[in-house]
N, C-alpha and C. Protein backbone atom coordinates (compact mmCIF):
# COMPACT_ATOMS: atom_id res chain seq x y z
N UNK A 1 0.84 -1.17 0.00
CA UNK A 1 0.00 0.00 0.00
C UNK A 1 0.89 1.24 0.00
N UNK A 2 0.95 2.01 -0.74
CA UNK A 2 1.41 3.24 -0.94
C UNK A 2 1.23 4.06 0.47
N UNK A 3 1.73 5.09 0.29
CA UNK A 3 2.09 6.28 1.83
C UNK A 3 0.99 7.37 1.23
N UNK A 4 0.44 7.66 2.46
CA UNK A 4 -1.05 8.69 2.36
C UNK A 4 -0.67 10.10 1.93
N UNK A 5 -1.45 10.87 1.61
CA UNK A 5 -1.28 12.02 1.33
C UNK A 5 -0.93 13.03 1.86
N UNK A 6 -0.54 14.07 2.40
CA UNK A 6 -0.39 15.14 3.81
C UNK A 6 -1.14 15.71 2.88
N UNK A 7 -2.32 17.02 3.96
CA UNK A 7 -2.96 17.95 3.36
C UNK A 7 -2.32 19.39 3.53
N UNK A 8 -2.44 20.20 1.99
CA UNK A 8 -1.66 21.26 1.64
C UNK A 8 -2.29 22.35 2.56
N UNK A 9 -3.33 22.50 2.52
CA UNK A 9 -4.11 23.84 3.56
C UNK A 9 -4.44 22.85 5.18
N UNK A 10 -4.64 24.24 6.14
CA UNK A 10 -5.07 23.77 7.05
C UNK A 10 -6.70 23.91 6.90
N UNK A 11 -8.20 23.46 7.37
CA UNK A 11 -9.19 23.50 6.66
C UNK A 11 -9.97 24.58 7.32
N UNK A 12 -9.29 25.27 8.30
CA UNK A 12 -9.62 26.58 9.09
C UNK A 12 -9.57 27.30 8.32
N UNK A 13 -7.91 27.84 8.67
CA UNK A 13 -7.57 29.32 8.10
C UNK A 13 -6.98 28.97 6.78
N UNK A 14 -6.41 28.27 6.02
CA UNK A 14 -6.26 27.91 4.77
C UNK A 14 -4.26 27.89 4.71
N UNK A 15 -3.82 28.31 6.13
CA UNK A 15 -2.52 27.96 5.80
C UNK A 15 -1.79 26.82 5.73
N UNK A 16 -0.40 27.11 5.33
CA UNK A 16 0.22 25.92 4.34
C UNK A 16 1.10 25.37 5.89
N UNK A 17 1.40 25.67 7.10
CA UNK A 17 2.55 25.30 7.88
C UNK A 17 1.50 24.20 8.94
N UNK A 18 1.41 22.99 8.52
CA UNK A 18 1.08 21.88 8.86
C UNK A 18 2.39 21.28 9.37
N UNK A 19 2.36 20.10 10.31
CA UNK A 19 3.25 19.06 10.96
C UNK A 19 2.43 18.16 11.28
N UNK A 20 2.77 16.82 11.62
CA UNK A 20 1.81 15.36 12.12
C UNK A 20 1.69 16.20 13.42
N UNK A 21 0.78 15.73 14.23
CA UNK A 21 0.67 15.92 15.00
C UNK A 21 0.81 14.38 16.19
N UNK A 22 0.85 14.78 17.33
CA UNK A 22 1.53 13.48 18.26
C UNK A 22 0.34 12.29 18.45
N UNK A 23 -0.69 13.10 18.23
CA UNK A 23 -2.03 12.16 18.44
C UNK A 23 -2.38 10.83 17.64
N UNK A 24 -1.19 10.63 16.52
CA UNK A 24 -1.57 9.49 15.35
C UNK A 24 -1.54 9.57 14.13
N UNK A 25 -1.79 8.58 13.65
CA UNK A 25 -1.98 8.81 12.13
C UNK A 25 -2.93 9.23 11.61
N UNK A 26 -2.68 9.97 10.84
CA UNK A 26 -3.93 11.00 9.78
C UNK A 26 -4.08 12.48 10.88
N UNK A 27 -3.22 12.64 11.87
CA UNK A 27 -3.40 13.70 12.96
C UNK A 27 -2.35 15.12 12.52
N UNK A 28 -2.80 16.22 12.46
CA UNK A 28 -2.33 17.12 11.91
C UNK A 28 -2.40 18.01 12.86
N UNK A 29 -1.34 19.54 12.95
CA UNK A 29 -1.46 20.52 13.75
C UNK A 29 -1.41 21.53 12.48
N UNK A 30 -1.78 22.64 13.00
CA UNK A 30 -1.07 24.04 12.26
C UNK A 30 -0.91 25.04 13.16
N UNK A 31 0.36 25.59 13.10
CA UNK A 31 0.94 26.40 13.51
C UNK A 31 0.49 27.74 13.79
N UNK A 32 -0.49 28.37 12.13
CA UNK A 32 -0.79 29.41 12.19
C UNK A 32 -2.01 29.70 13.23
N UNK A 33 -2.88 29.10 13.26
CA UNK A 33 -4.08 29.10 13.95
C UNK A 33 -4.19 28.15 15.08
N UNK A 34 -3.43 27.21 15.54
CA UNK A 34 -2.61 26.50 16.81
C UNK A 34 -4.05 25.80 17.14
N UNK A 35 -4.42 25.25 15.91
CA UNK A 35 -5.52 23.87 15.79
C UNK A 35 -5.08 22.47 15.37
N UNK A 36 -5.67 21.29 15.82
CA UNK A 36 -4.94 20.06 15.06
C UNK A 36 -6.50 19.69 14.89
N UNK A 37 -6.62 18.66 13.90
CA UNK A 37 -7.44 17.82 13.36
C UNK A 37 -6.45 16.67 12.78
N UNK A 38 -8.01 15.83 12.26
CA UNK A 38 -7.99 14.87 12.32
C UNK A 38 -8.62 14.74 10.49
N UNK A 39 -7.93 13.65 9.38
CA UNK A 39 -8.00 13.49 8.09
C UNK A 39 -8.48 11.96 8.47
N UNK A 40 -9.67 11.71 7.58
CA UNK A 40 -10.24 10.66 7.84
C UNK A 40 -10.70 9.91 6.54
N UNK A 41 -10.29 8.69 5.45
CA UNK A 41 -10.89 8.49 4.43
C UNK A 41 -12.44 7.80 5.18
N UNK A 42 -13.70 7.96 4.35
CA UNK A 42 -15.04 7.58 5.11
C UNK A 42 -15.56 6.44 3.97
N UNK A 43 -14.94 6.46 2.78
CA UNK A 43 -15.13 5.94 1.74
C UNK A 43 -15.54 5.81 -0.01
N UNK A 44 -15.87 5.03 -0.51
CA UNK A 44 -16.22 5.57 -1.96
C UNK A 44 -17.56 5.54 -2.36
N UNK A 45 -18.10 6.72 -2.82
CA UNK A 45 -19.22 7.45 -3.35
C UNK A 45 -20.03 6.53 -3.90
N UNK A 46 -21.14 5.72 -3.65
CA UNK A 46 -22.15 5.04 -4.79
C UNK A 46 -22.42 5.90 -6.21
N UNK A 47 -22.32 6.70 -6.35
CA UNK A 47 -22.71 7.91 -7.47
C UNK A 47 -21.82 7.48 -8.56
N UNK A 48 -20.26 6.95 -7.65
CA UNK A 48 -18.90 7.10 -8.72
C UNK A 48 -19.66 5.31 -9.34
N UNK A 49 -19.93 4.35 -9.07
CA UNK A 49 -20.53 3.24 -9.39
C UNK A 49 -22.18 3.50 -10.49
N UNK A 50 -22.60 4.39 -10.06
CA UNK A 50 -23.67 4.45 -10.85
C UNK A 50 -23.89 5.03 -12.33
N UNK A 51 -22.60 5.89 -12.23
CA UNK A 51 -22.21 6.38 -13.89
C UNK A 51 -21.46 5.15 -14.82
N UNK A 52 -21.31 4.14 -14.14
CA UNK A 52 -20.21 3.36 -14.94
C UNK A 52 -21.97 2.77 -15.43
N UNK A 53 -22.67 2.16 -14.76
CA UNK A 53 -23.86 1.72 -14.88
C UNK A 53 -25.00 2.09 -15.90
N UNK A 54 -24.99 3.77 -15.63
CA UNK A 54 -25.26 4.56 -17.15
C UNK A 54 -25.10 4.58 -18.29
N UNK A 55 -23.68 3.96 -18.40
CA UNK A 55 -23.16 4.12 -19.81
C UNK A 55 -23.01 2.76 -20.08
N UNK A 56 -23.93 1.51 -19.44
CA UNK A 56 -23.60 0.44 -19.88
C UNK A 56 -22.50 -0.45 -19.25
N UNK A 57 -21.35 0.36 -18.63
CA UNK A 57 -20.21 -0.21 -18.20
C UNK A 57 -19.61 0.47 -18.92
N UNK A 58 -19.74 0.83 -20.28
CA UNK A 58 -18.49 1.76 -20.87
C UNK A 58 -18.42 2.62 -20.84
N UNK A 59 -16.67 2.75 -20.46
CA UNK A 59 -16.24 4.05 -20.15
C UNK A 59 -15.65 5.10 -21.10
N UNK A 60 -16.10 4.72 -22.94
CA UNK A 60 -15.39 5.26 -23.56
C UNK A 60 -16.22 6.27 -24.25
């Protein structure tokens, strides 16, 4: 499995000076606004399945 993404903005104030934060994985701080959160995948969209369905299965 490949290595996750870091996120470029913080989702507050929109700045770029992010670090992990100590709390875990997917756990983020920012500096500018001295908030941490939390990045969570929740899963994949039924919608993205239902267009393949539309067109038959084809995607061309």
């Amino acid at each position: 499995m490949s290595e996750r993404a870091a996120p470029f903005h913080c989702p507050y104030c929109g700045d770029e000076d992010l670090r992990p934060h100590e709390a875990g994985h997917g756990a983020w701080e920012c500096a500018a606004c001295n908030r941490a959160f939390q990045l969570k995948f929740l899963g994949l969209l039924a919608r993205g399945l239902q267009r393949a369905q539309d067109n038959g299965g084809d995607d061309t």
